[in-house]
PDB file of N, CA and C in Angstrom:
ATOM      1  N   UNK A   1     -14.215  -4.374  10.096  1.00  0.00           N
ATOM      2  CA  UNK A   1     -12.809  -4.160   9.792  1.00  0.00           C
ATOM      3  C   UNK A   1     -12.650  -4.114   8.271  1.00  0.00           C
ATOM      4  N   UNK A   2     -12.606  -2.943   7.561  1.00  0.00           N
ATOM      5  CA  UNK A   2     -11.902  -2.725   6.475  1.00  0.00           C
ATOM      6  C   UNK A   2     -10.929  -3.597   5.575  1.00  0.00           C
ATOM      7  N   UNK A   3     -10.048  -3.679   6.561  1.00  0.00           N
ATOM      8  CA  UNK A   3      -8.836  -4.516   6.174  1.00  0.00           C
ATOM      9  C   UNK A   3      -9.262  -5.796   5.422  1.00  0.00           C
ATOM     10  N   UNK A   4     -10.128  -6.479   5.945  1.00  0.00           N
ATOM     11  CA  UNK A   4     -10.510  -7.455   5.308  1.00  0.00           C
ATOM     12  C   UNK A   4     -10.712  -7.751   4.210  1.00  0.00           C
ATOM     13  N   UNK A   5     -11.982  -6.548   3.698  1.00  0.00           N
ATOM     14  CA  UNK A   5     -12.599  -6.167   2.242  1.00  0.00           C
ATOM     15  C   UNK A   5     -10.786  -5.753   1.591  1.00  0.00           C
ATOM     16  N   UNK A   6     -10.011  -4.882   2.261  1.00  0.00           N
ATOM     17  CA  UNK A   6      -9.109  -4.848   1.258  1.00  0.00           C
ATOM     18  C   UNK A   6      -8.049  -5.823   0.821  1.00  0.00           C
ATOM     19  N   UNK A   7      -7.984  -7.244   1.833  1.00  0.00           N
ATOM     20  CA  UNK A   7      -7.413  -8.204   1.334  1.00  0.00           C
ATOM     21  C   UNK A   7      -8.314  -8.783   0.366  1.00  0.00           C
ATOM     22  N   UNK A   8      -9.499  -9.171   0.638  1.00  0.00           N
ATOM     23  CA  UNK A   8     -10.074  -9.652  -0.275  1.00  0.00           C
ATOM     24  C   UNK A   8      -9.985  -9.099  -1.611  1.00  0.00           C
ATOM     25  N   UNK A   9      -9.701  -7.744  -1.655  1.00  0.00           N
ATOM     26  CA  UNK A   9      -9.601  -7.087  -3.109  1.00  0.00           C
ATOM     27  C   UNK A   9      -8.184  -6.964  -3.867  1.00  0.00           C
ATOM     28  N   UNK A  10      -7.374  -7.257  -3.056  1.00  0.00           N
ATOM     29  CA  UNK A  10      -5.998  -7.052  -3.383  1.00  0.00           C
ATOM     30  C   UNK A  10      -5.844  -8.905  -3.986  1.00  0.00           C
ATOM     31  N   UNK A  11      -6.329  -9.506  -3.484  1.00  0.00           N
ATOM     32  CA  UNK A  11      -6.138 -11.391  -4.013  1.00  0.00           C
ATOM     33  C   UNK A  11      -7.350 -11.203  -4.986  1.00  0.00           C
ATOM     34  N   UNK A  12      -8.178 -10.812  -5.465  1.00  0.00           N
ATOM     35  CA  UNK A  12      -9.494 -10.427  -6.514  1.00  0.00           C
ATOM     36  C   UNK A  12      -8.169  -9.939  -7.385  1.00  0.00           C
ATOM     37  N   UNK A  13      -7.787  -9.348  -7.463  1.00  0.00           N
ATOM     38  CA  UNK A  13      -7.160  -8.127  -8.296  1.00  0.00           C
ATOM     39  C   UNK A  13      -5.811  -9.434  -8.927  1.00  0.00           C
ATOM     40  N   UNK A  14      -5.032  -9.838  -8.468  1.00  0.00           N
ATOM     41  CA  UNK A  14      -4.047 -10.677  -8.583  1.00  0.00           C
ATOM     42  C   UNK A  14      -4.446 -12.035  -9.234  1.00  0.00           C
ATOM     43  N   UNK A  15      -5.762 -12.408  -9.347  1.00  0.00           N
ATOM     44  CA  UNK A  15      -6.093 -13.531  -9.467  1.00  0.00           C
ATOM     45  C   UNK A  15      -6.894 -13.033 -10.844  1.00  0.00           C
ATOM     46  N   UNK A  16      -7.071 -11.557 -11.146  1.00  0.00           N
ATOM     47  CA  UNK A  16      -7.743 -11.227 -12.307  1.00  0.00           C
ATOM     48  C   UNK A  16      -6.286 -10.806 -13.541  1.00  0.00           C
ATOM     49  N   UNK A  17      -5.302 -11.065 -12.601  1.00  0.00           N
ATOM     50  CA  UNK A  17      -3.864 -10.702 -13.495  1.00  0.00           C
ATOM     51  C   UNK A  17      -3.121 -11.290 -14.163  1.00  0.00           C
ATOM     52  N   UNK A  18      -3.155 -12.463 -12.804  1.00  0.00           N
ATOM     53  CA  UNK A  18      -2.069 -13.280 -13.304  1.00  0.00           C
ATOM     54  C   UNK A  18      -2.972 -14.748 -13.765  1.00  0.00           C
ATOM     55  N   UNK A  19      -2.594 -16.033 -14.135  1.00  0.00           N
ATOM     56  CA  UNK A  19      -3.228 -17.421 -14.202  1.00  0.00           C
ATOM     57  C   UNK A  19      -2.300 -18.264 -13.334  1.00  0.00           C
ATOM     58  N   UNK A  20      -4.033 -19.076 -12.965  1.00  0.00           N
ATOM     59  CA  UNK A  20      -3.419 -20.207 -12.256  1.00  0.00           C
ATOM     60  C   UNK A  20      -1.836 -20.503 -11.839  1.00  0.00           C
ATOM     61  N   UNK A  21      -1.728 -21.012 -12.536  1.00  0.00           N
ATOM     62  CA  UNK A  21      -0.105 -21.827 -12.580  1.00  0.00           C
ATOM     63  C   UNK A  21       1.046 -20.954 -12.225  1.00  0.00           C
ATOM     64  N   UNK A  22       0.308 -19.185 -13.105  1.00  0.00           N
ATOM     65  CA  UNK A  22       1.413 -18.107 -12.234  1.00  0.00           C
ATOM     66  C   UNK A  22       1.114 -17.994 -10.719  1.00  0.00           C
ATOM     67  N   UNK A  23       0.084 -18.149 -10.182  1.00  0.00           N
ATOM     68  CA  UNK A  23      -0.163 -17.577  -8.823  1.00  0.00           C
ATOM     69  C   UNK A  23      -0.031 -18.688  -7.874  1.00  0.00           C
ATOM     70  N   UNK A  24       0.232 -20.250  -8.668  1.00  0.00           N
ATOM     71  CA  UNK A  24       0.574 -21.425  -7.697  1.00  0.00           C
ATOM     72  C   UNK A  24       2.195 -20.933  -7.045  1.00  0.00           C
ATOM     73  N   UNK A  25       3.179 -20.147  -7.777  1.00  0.00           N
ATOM     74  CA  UNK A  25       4.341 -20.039  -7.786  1.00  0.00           C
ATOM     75  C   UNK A  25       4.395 -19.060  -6.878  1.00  0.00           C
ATOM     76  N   UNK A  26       3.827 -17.990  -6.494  1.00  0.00           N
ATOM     77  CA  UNK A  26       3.444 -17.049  -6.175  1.00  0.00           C
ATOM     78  C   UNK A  26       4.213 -16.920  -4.419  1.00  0.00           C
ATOM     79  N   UNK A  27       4.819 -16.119  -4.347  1.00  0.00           N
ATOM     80  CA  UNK A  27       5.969 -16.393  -2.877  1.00  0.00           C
ATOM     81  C   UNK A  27       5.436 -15.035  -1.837  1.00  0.00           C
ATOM     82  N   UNK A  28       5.564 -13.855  -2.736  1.00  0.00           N
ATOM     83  CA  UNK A  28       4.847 -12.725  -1.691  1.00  0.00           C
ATOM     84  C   UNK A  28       4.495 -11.839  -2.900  1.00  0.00           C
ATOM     85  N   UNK A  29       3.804 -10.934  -1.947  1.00  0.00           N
ATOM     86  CA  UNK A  29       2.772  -9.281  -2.151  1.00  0.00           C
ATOM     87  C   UNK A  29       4.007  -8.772  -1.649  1.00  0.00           C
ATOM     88  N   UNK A  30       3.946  -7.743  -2.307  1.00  0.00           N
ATOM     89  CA  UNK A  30       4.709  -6.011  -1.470  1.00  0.00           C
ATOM     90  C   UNK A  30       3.579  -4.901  -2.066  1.00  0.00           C
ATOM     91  N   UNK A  31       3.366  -3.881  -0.699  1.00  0.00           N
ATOM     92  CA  UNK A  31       2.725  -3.196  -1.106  1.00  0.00           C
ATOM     93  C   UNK A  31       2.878  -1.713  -0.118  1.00  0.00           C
ATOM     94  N   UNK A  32       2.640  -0.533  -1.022  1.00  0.00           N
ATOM     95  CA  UNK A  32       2.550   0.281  -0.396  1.00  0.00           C
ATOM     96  C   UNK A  32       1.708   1.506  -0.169  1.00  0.00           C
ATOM     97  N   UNK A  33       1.778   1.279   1.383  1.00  0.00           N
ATOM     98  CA  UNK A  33       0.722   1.446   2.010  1.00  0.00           C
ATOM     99  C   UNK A  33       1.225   3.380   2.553  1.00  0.00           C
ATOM    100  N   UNK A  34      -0.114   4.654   1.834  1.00  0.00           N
ATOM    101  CA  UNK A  34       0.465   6.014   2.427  1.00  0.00           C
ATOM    102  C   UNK A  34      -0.222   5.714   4.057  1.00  0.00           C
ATOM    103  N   UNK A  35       0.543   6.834   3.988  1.00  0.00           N
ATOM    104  CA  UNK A  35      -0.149   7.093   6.022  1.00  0.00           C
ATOM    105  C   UNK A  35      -1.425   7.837   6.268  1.00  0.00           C
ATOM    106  N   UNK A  36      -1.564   8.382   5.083  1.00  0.00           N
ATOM    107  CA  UNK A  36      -3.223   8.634   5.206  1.00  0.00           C
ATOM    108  C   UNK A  36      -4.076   8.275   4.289  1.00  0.00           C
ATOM    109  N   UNK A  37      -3.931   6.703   3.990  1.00  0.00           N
ATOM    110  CA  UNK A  37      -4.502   5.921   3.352  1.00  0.00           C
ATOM    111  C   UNK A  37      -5.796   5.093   3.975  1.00  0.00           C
ATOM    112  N   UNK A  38      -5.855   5.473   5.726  1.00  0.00           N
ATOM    113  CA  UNK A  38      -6.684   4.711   6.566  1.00  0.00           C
ATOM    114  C   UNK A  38      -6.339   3.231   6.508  1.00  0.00           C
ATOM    115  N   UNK A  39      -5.344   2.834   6.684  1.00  0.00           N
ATOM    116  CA  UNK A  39      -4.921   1.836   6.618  1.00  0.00           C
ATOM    117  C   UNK A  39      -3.930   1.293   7.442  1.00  0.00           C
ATOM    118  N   UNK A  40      -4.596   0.570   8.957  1.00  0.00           N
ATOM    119  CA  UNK A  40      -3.651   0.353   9.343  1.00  0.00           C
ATOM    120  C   UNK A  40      -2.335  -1.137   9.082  1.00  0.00           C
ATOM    121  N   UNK A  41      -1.267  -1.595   8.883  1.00  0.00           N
ATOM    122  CA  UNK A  41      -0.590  -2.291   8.567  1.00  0.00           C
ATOM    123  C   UNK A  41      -0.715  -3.538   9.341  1.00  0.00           C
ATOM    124  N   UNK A  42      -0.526  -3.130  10.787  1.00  0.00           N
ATOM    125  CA  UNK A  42      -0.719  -4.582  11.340  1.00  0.00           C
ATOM    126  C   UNK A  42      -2.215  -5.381  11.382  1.00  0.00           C
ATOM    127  N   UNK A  43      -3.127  -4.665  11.396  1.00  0.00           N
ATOM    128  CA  UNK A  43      -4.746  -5.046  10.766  1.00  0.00           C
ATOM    129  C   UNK A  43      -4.810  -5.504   9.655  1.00  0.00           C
ATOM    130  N   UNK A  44      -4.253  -4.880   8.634  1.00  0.00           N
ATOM    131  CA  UNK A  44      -3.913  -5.625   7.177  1.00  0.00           C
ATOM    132  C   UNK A  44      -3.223  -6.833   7.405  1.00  0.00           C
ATOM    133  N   UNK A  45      -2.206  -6.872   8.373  1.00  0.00           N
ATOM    134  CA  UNK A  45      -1.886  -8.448   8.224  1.00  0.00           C
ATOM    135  C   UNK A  45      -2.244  -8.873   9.273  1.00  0.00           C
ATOM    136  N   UNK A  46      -2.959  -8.893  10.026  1.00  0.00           N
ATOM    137  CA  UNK A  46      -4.498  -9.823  10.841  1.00  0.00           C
ATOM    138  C   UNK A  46      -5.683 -10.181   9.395  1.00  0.00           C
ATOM    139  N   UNK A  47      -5.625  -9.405   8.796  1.00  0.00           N
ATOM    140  CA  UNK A  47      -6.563  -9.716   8.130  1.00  0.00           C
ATOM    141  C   UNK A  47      -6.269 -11.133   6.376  1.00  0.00           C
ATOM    142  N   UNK A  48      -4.888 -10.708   6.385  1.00  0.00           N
ATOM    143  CA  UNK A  48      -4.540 -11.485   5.698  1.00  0.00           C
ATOM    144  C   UNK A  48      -4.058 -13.160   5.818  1.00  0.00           C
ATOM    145  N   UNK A  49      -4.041 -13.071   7.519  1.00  0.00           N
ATOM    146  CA  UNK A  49      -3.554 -14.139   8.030  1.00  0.00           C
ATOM    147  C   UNK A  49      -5.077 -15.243   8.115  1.00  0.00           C
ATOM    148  N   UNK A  50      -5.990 -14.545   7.787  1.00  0.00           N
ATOM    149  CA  UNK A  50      -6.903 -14.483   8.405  1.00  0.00           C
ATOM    150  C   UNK A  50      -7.885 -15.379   6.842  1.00  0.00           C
ATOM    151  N   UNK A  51      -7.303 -14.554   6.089  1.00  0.00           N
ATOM    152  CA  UNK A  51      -7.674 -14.598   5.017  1.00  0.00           C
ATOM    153  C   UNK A  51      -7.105 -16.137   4.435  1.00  0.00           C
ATOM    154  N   UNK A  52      -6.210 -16.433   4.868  1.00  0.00           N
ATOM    155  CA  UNK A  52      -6.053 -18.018   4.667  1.00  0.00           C
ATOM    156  C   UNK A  52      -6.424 -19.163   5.334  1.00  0.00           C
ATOM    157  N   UNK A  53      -7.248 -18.924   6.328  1.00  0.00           N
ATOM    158  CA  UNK A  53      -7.999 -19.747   6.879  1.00  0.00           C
ATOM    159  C   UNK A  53      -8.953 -20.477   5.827  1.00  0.00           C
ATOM    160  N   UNK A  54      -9.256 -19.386   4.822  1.00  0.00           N
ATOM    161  CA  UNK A  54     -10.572 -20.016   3.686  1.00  0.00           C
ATOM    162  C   UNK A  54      -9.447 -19.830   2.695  1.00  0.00           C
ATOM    163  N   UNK A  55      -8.190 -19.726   2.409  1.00  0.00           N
ATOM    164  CA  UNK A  55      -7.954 -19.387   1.338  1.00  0.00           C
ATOM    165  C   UNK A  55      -6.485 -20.589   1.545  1.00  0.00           C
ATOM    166  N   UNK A  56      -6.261 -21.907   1.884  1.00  0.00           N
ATOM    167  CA  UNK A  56      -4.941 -22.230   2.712  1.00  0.00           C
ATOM    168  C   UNK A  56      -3.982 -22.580   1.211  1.00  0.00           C
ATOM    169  N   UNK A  57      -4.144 -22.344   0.023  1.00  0.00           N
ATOM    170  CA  UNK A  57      -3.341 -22.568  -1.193  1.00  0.00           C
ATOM    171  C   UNK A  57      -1.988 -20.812  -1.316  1.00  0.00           C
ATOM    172  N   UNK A  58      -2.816 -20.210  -0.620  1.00  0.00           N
ATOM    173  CA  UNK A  58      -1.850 -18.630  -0.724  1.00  0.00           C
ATOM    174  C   UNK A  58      -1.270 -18.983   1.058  1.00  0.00           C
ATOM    175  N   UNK A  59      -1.260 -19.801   1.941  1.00  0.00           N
ATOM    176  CA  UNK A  59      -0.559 -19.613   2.986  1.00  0.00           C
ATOM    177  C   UNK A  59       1.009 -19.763   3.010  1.00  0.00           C
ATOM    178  N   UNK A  60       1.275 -19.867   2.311  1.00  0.00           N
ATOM    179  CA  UNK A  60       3.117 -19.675   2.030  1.00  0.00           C
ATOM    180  C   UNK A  60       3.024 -18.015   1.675  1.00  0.00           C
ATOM    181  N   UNK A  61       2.442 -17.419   0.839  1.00  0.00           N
ATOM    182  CA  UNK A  61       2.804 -16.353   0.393  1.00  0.00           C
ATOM    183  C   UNK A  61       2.649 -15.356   1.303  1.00  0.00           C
ATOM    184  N   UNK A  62       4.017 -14.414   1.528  1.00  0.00           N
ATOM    185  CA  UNK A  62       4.208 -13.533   2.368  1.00  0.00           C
ATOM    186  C   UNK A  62       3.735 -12.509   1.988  1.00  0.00           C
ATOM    187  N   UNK A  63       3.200 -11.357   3.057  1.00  0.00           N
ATOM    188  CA  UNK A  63       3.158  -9.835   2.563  1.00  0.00           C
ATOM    189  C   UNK A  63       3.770  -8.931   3.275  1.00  0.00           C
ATOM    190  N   UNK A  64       4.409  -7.911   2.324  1.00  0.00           N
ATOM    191  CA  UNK A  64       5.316  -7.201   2.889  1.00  0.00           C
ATOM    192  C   UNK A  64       4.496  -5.845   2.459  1.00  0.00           C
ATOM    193  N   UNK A  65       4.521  -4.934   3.305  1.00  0.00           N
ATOM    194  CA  UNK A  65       4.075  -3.873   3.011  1.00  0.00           C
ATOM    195  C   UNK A  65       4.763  -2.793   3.884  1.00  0.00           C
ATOM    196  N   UNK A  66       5.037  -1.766   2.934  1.00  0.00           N
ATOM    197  CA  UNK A  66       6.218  -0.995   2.964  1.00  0.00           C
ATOM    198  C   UNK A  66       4.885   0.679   3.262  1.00  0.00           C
ATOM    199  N   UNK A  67       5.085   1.127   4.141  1.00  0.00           N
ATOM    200  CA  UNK A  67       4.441   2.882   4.709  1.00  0.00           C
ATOM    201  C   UNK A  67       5.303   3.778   3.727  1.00  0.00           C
ATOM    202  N   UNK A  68       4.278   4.976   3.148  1.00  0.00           N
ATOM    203  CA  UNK A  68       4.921   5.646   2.680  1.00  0.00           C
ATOM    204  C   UNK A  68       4.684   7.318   3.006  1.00  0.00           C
ATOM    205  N   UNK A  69       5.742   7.588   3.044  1.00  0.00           N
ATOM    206  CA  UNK A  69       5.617   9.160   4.084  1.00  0.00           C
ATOM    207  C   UNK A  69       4.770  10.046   3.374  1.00  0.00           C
ATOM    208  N   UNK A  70       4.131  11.040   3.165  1.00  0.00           N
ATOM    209  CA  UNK A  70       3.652  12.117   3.310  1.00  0.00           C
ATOM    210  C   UNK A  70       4.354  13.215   2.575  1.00  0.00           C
ATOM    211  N   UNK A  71       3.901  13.653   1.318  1.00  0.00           N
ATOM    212  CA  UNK A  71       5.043  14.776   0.267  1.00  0.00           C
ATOM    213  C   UNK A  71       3.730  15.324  -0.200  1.00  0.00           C
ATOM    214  N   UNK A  72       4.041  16.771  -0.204  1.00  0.00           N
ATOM    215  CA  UNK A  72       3.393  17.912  -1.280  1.00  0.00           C
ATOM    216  C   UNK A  72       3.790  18.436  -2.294  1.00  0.00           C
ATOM    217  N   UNK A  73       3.346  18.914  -3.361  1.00  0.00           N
ATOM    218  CA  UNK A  73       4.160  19.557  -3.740  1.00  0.00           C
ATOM    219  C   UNK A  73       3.550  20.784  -4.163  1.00  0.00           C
ATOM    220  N   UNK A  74       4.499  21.971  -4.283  1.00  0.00           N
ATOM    221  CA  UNK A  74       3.962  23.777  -3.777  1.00  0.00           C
ATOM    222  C   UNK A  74       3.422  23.728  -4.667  1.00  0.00           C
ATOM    223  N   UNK A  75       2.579  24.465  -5.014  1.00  0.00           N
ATOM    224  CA  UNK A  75       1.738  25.125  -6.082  1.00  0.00           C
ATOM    225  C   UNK A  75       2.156  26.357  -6.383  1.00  0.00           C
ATOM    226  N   UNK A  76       2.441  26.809  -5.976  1.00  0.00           N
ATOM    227  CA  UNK A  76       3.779  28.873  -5.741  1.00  0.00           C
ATOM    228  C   UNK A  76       4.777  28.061  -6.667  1.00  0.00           C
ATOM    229  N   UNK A  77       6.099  27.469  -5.719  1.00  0.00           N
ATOM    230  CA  UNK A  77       7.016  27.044  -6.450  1.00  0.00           C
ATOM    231  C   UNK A  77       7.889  25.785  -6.736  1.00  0.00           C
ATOM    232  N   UNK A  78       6.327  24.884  -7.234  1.00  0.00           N
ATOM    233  CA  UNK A  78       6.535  23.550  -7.585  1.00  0.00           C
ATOM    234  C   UNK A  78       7.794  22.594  -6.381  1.00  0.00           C
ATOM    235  N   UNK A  79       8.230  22.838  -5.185  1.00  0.00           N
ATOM    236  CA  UNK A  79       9.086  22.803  -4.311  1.00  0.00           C
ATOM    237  C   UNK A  79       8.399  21.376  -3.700  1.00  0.00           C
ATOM    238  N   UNK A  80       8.453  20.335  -3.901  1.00  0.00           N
ATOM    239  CA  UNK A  80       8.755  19.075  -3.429  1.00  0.00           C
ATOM    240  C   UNK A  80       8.457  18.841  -1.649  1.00  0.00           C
ATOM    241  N   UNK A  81       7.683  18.424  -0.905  1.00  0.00           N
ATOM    242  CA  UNK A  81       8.082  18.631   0.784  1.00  0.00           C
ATOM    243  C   UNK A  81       7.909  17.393   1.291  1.00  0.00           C
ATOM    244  N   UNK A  82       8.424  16.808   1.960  1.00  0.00           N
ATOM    245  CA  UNK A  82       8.343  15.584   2.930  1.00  0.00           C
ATOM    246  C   UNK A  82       7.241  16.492   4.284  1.00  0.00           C
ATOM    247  N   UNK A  83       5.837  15.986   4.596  1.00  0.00           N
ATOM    248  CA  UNK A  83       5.361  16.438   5.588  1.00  0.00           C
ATOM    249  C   UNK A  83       6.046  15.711   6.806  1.00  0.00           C
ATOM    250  N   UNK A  84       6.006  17.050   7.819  1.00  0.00           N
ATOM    251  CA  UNK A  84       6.679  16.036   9.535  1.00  0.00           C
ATOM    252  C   UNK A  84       5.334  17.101  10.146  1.00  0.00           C
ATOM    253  N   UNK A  85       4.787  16.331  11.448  1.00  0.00           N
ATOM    254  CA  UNK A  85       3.866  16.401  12.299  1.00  0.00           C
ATOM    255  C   UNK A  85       2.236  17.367  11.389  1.00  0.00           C
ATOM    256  N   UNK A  86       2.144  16.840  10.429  1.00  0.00           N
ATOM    257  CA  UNK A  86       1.500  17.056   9.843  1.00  0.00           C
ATOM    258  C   UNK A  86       1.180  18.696   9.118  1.00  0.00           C
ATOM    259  N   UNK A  87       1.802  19.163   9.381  1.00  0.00           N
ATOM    260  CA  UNK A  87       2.132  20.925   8.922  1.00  0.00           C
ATOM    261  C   UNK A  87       2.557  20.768   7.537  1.00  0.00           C
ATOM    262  N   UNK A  88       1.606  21.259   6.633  1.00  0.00           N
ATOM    263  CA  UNK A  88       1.133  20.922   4.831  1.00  0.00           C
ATOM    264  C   UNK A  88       1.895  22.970   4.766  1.00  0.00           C
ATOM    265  N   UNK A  89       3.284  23.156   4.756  1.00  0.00           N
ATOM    266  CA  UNK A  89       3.919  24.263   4.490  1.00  0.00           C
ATOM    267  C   UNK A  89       4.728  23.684   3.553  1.00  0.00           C
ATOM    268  N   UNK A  90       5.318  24.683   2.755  1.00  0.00           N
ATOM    269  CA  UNK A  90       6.495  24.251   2.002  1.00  0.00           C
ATOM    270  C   UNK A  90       7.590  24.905   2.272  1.00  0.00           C
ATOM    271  N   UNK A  91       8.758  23.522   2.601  1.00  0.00           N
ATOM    272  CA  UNK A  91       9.888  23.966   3.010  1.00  0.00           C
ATOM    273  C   UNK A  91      10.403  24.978   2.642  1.00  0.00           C
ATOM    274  N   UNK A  92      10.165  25.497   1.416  1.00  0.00           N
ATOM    275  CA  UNK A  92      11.238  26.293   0.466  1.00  0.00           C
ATOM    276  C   UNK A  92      10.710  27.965   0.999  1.00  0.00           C
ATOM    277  N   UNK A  93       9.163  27.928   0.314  1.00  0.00           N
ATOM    278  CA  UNK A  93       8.591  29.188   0.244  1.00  0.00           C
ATOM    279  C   UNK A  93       7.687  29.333   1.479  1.00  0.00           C
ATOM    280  N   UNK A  94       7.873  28.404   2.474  1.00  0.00           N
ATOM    281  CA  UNK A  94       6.500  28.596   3.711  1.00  0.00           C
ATOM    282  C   UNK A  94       5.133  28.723   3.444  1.00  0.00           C
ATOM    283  N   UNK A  95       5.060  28.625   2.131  1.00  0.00           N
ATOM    284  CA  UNK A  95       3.220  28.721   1.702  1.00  0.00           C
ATOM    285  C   UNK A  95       2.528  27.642   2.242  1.00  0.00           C
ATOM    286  N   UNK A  96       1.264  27.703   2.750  1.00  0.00           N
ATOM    287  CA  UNK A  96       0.462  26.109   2.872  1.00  0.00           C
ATOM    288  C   UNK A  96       0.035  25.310   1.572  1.00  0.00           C
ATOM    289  N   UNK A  97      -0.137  24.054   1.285  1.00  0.00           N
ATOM    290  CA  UNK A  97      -0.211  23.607   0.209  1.00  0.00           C
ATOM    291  C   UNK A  97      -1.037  22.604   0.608  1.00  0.00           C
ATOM    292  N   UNK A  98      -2.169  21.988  -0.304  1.00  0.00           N
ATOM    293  CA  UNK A  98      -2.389  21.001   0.363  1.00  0.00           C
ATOM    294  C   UNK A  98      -2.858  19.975  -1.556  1.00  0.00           C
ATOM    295  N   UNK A  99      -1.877  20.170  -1.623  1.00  0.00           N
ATOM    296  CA  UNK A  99      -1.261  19.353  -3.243  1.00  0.00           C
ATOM    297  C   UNK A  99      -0.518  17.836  -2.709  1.00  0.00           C
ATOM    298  N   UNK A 100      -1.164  16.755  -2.148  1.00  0.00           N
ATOM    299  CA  UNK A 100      -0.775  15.793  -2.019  1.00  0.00           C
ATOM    300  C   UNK A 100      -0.318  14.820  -2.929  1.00  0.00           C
ATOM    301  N   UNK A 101       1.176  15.087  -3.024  1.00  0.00           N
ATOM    302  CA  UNK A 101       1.549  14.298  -4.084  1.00  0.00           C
ATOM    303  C   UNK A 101       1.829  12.261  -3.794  1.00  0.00           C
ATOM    304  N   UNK A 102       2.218  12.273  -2.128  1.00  0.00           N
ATOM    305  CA  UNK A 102       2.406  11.044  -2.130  1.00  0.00           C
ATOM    306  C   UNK A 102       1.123  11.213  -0.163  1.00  0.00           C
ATOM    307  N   UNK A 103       1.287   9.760   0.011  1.00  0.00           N
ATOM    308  CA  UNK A 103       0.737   9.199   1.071  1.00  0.00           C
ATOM    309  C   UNK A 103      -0.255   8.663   1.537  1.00  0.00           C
ATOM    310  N   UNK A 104      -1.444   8.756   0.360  1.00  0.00           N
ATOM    311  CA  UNK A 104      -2.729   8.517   0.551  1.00  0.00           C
ATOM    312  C   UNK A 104      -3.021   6.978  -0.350  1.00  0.00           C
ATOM    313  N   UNK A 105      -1.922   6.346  -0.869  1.00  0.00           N
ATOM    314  CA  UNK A 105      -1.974   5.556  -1.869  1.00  0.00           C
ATOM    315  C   UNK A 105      -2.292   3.823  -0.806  1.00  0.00           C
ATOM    316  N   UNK A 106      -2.662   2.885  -2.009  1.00  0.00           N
ATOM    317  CA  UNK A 106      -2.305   1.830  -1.582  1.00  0.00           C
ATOM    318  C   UNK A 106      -1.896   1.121  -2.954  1.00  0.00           C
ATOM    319  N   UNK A 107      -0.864   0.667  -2.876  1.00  0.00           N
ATOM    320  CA  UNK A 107      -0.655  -0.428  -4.356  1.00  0.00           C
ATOM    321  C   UNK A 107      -0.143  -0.883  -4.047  1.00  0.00           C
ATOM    322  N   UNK A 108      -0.326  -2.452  -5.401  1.00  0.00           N
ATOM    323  CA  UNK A 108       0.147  -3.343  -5.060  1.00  0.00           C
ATOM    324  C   UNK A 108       1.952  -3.027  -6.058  1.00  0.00           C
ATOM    325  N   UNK A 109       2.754  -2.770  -5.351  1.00  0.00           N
ATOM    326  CA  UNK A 109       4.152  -2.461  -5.947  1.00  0.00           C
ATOM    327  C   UNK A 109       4.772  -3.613  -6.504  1.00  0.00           C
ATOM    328  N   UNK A 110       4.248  -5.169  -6.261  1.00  0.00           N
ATOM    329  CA  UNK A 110       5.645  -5.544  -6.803  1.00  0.00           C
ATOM    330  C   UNK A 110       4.671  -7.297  -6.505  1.00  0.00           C
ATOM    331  N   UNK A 111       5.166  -8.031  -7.203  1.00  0.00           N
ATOM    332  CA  UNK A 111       4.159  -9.597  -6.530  1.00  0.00           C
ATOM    333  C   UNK A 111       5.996 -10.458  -7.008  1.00  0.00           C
ATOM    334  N   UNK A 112       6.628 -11.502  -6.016  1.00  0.00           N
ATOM    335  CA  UNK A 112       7.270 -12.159  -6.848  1.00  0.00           C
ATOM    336  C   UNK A 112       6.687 -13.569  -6.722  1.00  0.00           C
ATOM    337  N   UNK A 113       7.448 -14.227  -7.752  1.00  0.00           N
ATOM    338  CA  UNK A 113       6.830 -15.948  -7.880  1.00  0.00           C
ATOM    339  C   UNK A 113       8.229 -16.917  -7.416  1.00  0.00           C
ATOM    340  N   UNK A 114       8.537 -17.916  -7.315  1.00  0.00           N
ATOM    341  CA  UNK A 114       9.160 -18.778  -7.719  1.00  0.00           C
ATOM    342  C   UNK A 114       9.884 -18.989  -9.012  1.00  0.00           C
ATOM    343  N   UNK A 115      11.179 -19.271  -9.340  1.00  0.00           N
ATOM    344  CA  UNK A 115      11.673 -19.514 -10.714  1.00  0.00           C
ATOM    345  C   UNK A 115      11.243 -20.920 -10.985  1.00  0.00           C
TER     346      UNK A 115
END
């Protein structure tokens, strides 16, 4: 399971950011996750739940992770597209495009702490 290695890298990554004392405060992750990122969401949080078994100082901290749709954009006429059932056309000019501007991502968008 994937998911795992990518919790483990997403708390690697946070723990190379912030210090101690910031990440004791530390309340949730938000992150977002494209749809063809191979990533499924509820596995990510099996894996994170999972992940505090060895890790029980981050078990308060929530993760929220937010899917993000699927956009091209034309190469003809720079035209912006939300993909639906996977058909890589552009709304505007009907050309195929396969200029993936959003969906394939994973980041970490946002961490908050405690005041």
């Amino acid at each position: 399971m994937h998911e795992t290695s990518i919790v483990n890298s997403i708390m690697k990554t946070l723990e190379l950011e912030f210090e101690k004392e910031k990440l004791d405060k530390m309340k949730s992750i938000h992150l977002k996750v494209g749809i063809l990122s191979n990533i499924e969401p509820r596995l990510l949080h099996n894996a994170y739940s999972a992940y505090h078994m060895m890790h029980p100082e981050y078990s308060a901290v929530t993760l929220n992770i937010e899917s993000t749709e699927l956009k091209i954009q034309c190469e003809v006429c720079n035209h912006i597209t939300q993909i639906k059932n996977y058909r890589f056309l552009c709304e505007n000019c009907g050309r195929p495009s396969k200029n993936i501007i959003q969906g394939e991502e994973l980041l970490i968008h946002k961490v908050e702490f405690e005041d």
